[in-house]
C-alpha atoms as a PDB file:
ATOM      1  CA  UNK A   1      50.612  24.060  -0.950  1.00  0.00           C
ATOM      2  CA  UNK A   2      48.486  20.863  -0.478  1.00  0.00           C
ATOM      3  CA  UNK A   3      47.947  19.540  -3.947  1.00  0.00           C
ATOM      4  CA  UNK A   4      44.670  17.745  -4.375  1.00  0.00           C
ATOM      5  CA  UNK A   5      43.982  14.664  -6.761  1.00  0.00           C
ATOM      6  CA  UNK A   6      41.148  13.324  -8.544  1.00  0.00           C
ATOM      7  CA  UNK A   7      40.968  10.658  -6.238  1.00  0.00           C
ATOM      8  CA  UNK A   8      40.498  12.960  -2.927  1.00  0.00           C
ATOM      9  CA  UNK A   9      37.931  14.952  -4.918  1.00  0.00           C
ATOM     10  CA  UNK A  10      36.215  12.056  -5.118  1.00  0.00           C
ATOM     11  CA  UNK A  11      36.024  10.975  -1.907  1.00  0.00           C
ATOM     12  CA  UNK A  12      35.050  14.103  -0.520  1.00  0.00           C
ATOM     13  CA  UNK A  13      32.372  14.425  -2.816  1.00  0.00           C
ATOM     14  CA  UNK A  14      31.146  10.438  -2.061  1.00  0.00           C
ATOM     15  CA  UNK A  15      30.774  12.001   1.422  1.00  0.00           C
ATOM     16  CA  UNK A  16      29.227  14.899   0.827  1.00  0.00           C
ATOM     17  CA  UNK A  17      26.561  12.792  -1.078  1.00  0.00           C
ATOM     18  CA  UNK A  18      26.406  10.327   1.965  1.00  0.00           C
ATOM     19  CA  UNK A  19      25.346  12.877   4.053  1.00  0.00           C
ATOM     20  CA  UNK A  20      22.714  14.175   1.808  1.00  0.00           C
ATOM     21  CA  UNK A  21      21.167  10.701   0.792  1.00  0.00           C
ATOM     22  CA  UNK A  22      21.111  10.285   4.816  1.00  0.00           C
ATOM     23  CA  UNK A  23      19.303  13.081   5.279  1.00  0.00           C
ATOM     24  CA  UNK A  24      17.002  12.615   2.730  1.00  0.00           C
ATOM     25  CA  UNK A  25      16.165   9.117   3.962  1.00  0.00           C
ATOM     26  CA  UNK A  26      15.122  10.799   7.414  1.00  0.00           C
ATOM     27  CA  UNK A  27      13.093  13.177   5.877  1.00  0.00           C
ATOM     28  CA  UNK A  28      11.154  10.383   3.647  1.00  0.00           C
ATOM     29  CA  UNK A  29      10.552   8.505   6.783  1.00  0.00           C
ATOM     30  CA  UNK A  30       9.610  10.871   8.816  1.00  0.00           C
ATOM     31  CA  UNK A  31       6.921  11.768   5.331  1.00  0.00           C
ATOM     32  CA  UNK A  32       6.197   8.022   5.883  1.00  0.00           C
ATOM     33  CA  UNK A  33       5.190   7.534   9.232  1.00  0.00           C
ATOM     34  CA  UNK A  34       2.944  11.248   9.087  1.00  0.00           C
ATOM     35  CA  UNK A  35       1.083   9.349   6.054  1.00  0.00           C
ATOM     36  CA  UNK A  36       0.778   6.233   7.600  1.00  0.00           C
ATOM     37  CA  UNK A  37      -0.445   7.104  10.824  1.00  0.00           C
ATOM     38  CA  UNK A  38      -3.569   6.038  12.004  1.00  0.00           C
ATOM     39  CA  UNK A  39      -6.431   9.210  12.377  1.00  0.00           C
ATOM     40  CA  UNK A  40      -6.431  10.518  16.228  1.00  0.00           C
ATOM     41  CA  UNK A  41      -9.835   9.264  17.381  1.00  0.00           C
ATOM     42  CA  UNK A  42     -12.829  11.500  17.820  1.00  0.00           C
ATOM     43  CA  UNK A  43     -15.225  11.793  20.644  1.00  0.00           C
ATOM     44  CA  UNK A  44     -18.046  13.182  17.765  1.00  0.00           C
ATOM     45  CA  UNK A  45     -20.681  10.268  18.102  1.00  0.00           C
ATOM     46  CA  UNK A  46     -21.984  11.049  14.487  1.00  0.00           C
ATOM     47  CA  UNK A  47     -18.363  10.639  12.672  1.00  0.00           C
ATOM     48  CA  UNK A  48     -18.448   7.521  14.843  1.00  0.00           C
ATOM     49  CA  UNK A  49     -22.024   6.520  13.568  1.00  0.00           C
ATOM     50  CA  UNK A  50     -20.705   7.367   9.598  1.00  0.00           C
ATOM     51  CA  UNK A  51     -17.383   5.234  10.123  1.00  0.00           C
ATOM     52  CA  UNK A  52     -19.333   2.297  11.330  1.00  0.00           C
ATOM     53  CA  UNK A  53     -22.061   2.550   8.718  1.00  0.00           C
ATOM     54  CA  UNK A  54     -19.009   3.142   5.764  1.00  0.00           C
ATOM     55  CA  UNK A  55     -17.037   0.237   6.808  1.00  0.00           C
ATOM     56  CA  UNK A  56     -20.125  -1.890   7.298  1.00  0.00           C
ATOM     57  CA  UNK A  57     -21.140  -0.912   3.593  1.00  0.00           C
ATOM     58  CA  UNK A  58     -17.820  -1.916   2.095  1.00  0.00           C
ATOM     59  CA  UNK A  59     -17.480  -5.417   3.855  1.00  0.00           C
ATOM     60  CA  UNK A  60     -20.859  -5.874   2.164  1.00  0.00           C
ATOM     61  CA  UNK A  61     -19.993  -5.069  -1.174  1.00  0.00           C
ATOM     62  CA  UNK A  62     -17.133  -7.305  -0.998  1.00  0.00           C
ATOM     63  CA  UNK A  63     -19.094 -10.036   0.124  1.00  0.00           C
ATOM     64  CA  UNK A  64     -21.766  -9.340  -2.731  1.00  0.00           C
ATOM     65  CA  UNK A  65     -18.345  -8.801  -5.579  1.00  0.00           C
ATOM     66  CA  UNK A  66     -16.515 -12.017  -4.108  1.00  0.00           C
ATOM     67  CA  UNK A  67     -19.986 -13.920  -4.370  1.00  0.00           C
ATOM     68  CA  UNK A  68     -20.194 -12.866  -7.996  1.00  0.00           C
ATOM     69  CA  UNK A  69     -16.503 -13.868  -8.446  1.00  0.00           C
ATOM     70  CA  UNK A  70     -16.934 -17.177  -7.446  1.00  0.00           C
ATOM     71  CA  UNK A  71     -20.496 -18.190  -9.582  1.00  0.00           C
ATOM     72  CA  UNK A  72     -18.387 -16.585 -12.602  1.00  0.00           C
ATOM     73  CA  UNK A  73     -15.523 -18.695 -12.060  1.00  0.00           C
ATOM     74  CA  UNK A  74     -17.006 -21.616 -10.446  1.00  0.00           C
ATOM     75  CA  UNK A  75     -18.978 -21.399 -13.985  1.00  0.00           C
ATOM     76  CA  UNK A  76     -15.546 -20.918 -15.612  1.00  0.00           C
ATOM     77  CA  UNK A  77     -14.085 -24.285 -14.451  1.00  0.00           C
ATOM     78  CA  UNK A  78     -17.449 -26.233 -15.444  1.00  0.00           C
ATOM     79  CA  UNK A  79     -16.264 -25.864 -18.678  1.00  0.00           C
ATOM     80  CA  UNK A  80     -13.923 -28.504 -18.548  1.00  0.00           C
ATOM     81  CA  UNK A  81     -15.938 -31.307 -16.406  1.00  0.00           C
ATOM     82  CA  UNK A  82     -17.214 -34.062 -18.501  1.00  0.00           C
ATOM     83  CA  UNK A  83     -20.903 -33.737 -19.079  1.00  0.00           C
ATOM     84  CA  UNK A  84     -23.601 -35.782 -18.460  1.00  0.00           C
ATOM     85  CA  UNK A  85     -25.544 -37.337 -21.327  1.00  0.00           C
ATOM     86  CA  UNK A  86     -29.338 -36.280 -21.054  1.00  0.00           C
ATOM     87  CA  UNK A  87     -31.550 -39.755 -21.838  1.00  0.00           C
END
């Protein structure tokens, strides 16, 4: 009669975990790369006209927001220039 101890119990539990955690990790990487993957492209011309026109639209806007950035902070550090006397 094969007596078991704490510390087998133990280790056959720390594998039993091991094997779990491993195949959890395959199934979060496998969730990873479906998420991550780039959209299959399409041959419909207007979803191609309405990706070109969305992306052109939000380079734009962060043109115009990094142009505002830069007069408020360019402003910002014109606080602490010396200024000129008016005569």
């Amino acid at each position: 009669m094969p007596t078991s101890s704490p510390l087998a119990a133990l280790k056959a539990r720390r594998v039993a975990v091991e094997q779990e955690l491993s195949k959890v990790e395959a199934q979060i990487a496998k969730d990873y790369a479906f998420l991550t993957a780039p959209p299959p492209p399409t041959n419909n011309r207007f979803e191609n006209i309405l990706s070109v026109a969305s992306r052109a639209w939000f380079v734009a806007d962060g043109v115009m927001t990094g142009y505002k950035l830069f007069r408020r902070l360019n402003g910002l550090t014109g606080i602490f220039r010396r200024k000129k006397s008016k005569r």
